[in-house]
N, C-alpha and C. Protein backbone atom coordinates (compact mmCIF):
# COMPACT_ATOMS: atom_id res chain seq x y z
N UNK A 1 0.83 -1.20 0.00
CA UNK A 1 0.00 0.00 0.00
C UNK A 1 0.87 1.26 0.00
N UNK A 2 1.78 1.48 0.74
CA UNK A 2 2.60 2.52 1.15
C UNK A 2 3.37 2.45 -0.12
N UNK A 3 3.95 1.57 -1.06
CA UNK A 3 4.53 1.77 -2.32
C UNK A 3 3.47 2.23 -3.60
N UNK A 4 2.07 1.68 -3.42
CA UNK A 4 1.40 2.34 -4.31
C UNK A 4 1.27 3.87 -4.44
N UNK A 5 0.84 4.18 -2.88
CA UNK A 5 0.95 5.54 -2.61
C UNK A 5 2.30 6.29 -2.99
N UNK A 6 3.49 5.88 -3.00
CA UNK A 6 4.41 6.59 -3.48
C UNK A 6 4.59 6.66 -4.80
N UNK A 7 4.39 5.49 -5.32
CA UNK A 7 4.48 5.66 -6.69
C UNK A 7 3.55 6.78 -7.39
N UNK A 8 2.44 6.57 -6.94
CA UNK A 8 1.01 7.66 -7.32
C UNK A 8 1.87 9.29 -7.14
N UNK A 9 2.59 9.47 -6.26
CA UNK A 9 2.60 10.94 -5.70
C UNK A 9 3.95 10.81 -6.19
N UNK A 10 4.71 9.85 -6.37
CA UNK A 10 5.63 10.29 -7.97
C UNK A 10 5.86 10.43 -9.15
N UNK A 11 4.56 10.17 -9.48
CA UNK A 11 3.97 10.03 -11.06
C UNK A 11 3.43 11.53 -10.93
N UNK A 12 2.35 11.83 -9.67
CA UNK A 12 1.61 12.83 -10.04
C UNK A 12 2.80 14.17 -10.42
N UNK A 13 3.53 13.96 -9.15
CA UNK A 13 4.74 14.94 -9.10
C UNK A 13 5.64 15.28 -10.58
N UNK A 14 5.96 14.05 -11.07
CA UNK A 14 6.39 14.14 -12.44
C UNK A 14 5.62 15.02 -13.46
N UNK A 15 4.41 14.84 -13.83
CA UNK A 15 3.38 15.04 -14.51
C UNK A 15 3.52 16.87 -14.63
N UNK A 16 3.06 17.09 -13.10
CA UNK A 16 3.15 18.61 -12.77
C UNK A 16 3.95 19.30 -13.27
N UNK A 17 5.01 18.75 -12.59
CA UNK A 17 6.71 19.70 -12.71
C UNK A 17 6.72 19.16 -14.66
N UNK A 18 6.18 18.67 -15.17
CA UNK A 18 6.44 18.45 -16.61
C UNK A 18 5.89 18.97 -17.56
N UNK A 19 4.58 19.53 -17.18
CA UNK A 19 2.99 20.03 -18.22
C UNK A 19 3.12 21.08 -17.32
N UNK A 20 3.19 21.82 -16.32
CA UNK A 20 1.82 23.05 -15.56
C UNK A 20 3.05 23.68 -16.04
N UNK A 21 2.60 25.60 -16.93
CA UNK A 21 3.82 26.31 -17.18
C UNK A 21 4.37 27.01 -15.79
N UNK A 22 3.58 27.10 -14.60
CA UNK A 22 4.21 27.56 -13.84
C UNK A 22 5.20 26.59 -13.35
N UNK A 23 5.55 25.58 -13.40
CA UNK A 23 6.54 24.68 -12.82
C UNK A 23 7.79 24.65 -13.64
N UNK A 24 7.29 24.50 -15.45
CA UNK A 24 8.09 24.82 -16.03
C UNK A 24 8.69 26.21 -15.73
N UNK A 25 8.44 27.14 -15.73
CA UNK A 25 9.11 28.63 -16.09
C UNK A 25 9.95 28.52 -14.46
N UNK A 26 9.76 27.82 -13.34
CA UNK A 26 10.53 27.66 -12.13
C UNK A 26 11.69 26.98 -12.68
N UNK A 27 11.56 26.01 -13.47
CA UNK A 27 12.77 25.28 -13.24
C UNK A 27 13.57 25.53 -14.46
N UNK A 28 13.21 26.69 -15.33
CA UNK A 28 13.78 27.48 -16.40
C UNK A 28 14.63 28.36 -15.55
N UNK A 29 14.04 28.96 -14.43
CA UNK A 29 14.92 30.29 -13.67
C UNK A 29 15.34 29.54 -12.82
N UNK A 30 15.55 28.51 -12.42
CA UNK A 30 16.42 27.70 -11.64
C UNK A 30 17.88 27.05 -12.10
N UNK A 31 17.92 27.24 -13.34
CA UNK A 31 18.94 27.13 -14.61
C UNK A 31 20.48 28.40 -14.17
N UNK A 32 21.56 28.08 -14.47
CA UNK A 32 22.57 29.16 -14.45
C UNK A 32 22.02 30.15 -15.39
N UNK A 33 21.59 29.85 -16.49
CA UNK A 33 20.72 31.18 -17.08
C UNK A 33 19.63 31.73 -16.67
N UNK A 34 19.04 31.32 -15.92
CA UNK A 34 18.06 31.62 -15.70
C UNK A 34 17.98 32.07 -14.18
N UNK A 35 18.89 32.54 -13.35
CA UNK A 35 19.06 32.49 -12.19
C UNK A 35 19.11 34.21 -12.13
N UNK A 36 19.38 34.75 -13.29
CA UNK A 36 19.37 36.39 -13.09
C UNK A 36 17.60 36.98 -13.21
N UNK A 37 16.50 35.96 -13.88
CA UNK A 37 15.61 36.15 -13.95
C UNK A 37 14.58 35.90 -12.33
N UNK A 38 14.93 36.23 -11.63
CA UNK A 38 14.28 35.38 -10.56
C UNK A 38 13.12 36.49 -9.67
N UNK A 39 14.00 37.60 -9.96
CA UNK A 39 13.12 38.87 -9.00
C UNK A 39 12.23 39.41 -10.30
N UNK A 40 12.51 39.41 -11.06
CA UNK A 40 11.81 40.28 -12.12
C UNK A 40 10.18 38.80 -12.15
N UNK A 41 10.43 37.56 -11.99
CA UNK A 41 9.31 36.74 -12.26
C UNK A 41 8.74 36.79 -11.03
N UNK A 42 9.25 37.65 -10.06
CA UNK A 42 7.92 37.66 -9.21
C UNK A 42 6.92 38.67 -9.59
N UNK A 43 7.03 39.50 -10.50
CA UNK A 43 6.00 40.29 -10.94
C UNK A 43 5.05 38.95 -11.74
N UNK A 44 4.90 38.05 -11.76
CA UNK A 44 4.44 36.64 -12.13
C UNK A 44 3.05 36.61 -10.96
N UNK A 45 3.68 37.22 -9.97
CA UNK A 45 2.61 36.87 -8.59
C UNK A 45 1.59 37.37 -9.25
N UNK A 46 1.81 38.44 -9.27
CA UNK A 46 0.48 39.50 -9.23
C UNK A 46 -0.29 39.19 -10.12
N UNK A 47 -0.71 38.45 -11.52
CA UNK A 47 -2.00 37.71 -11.43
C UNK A 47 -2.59 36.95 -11.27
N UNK A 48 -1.63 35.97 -10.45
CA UNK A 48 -1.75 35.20 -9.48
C UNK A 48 -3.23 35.16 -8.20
N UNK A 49 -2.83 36.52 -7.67
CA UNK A 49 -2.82 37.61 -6.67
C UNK A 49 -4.01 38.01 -6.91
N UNK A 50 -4.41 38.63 -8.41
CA UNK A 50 -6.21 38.86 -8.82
C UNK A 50 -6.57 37.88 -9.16
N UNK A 51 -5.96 36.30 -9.80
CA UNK A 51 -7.21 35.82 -9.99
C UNK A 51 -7.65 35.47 -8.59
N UNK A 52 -6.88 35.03 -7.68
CA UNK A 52 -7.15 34.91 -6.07
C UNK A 52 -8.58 35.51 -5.32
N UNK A 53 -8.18 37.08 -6.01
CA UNK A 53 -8.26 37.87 -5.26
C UNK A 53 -10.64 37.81 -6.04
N UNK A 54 -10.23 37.79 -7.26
CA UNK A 54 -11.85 37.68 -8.19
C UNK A 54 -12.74 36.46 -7.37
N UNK A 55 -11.35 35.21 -7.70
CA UNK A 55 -12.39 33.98 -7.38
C UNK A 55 -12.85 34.03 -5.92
N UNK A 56 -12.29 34.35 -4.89
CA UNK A 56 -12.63 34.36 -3.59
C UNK A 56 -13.77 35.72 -3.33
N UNK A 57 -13.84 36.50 -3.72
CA UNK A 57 -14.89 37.45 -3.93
C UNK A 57 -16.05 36.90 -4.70
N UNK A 58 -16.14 36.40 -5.94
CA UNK A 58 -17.33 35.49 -6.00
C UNK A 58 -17.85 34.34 -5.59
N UNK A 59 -16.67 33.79 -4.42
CA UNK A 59 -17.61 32.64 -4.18
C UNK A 59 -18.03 33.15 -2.58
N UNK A 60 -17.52 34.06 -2.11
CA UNK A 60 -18.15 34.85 -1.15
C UNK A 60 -19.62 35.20 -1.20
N UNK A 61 -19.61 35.99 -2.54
CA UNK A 61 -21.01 36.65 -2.91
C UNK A 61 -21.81 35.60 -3.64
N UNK A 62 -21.66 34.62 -3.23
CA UNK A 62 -22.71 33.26 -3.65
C UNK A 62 -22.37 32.13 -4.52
N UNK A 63 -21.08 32.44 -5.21
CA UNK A 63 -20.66 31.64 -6.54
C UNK A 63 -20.79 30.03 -5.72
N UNK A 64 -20.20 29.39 -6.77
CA UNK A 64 -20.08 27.94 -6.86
C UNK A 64 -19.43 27.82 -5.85
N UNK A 65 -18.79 26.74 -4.87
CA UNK A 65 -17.59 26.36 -4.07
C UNK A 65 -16.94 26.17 -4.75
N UNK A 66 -16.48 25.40 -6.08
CA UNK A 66 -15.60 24.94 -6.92
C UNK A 66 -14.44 26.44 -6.91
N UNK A 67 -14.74 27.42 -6.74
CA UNK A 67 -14.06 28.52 -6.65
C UNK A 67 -12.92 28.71 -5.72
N UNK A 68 -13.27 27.86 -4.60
CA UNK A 68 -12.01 28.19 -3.46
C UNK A 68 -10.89 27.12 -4.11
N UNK A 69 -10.94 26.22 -4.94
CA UNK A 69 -9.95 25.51 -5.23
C UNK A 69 -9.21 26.54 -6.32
N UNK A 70 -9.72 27.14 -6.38
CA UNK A 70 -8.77 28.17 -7.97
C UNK A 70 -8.33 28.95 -7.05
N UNK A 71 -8.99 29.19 -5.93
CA UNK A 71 -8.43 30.43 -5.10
C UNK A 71 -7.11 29.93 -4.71
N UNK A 72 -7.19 28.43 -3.96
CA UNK A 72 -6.02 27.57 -3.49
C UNK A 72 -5.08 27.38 -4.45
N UNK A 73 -5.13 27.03 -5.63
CA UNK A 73 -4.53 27.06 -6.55
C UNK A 73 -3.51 28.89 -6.93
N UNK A 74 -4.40 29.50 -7.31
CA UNK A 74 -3.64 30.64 -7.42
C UNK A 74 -2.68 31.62 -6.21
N UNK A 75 -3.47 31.07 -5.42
CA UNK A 75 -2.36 31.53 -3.91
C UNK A 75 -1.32 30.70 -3.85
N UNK A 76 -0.98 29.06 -4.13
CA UNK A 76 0.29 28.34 -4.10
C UNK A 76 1.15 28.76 -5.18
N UNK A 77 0.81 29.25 -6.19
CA UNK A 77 1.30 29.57 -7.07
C UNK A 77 1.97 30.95 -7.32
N UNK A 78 0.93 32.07 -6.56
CA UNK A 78 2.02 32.90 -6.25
C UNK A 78 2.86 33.20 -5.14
N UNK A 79 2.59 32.09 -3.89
CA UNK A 79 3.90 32.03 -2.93
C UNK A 79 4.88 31.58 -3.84
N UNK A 80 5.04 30.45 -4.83
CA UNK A 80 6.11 30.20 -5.18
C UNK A 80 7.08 31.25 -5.70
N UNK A 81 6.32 31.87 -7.10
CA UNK A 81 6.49 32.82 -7.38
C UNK A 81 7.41 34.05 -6.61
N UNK A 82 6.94 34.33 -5.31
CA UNK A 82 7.05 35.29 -4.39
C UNK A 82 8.79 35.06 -3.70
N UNK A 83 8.31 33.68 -3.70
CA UNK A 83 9.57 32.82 -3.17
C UNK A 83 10.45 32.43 -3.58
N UNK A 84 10.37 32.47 -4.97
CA UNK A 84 11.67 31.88 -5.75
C UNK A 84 12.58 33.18 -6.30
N UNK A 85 12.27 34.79 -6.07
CA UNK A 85 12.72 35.86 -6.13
C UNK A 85 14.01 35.62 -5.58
N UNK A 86 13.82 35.79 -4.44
CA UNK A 86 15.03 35.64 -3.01
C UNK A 86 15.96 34.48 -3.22
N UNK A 87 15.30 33.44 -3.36
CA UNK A 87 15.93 32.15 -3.65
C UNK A 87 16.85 32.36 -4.80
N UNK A 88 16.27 32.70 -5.69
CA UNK A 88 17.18 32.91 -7.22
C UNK A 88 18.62 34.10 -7.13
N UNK A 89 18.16 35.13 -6.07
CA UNK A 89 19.82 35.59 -5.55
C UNK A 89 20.55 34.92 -4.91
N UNK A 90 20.13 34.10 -3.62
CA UNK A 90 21.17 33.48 -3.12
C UNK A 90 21.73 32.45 -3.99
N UNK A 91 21.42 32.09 -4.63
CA UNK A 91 21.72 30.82 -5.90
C UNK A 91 22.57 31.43 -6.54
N UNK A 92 22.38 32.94 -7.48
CA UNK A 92 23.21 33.38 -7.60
C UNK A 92 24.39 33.96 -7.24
N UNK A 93 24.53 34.27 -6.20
CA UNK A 93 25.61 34.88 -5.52
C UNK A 93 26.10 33.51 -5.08
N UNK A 94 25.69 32.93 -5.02
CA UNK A 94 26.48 31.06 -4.57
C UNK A 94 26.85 31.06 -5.82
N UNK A 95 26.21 30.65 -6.74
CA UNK A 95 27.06 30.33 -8.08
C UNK A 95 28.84 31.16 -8.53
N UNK A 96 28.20 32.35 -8.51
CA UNK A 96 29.32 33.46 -8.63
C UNK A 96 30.44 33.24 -7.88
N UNK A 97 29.96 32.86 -6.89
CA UNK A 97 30.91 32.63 -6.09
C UNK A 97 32.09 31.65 -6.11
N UNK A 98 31.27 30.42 -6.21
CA UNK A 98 32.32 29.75 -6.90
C UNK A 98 32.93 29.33 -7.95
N UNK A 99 32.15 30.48 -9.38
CA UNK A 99 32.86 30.65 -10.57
C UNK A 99 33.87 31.02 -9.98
N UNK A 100 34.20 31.85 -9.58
CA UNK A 100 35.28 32.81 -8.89
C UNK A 100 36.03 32.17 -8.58
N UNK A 101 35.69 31.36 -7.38
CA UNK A 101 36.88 30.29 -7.31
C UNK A 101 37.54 28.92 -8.02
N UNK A 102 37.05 28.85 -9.13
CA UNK A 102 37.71 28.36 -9.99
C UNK A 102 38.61 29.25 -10.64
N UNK A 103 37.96 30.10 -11.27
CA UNK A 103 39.06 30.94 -11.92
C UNK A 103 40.12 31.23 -11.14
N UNK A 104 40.34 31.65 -10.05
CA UNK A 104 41.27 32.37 -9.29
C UNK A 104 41.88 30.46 -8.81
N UNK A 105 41.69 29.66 -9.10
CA UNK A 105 42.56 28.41 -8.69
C UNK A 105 42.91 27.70 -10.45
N UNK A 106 42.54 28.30 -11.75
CA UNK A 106 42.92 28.33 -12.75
C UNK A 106 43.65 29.28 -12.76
N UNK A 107 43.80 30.67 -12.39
CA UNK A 107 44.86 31.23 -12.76
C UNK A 107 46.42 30.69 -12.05
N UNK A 108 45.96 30.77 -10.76
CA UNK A 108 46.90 30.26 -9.94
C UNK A 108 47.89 28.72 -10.33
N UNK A 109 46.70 27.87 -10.91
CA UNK A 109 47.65 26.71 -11.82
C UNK A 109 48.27 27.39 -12.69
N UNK A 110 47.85 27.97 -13.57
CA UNK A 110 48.86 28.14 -14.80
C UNK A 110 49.97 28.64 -14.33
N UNK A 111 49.72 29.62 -13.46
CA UNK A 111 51.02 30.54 -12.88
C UNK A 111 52.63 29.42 -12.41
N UNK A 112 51.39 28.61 -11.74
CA UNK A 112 52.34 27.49 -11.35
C UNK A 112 53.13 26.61 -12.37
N UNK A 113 52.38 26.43 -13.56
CA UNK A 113 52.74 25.58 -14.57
C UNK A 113 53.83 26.47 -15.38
N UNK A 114 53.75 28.13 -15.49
CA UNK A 114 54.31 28.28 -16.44
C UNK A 114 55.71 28.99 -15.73
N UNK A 115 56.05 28.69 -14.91
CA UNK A 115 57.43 29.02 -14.41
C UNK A 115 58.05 27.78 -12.97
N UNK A 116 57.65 27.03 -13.12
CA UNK A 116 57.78 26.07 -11.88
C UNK A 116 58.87 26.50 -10.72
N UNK A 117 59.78 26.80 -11.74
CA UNK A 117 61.12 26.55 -11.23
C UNK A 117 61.60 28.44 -9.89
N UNK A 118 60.78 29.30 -9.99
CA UNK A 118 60.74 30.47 -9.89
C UNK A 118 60.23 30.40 -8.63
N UNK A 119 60.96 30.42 -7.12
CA UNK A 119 60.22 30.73 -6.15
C UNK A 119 59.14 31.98 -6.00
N UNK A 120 59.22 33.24 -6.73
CA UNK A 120 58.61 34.02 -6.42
C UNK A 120 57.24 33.82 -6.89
N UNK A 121 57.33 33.30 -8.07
CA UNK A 121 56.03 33.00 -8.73
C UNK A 121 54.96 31.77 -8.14
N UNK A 122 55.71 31.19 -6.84
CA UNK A 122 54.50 29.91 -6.48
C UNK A 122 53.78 31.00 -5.47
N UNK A 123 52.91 30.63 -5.43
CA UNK A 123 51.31 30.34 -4.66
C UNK A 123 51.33 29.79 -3.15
């Protein structure tokens, strides 16, 4: 039972993160290219944010119930949104970071390679 259930909620999981564009366009800005895009896609929230903001106002004023699930829906969607701003700098400034330190331990090899013999020049 407990393996059916996982399998189910790793299929469903697959599915999502594979078809819904909001999952896609996350794991587009989750990319080294895509890691400078991260604050600018939280402007992504905000119609998020009205449809939220419509559907929960009509099912207030009498609509269907089927409405609070779009509401639920569009509010998870723009926490992510909201959330993957912040996330996408520290990612970046981690990344950068250790571009950096490669380069600066590539320069430092060559330096090493191209005079061996030269105390002044080691590292």
């Amino acid at each position: 039972m407990f393996r059916l259930i996982w399998t189910l909620s790793v299929r469903t999981r697959d599915y999502l993160h594979r078809y819904m564009p909001s999952n896609r366009l996350l794991a587009a800005i989750r990319t080294r290219r895509g890691l400078k895009w991260g604050i600018p896609a939280m402007l992504v929230a905000l119609p998020y944010i009205l449809i939220a903001s419509i559907c929960s106002t009509s099912a207030a004023d009498g609509g269907p119930g089927w409405l609070h699930f779009i509401v639920l829906w569009a509010c998870w969607n723009a926490l992510k949104f909201i959330i993957m701003g912040p996330v996408s700098v520290v990612l970046l400034i981690r990344t950068r970071l250790r571009e950096a330190a490669i380069r600066r331990h590539q320069r430092r090899d060559s330096l090493v390679e191209a005079s061996p013999r030269d105390p002044a020049l080691r590292v």
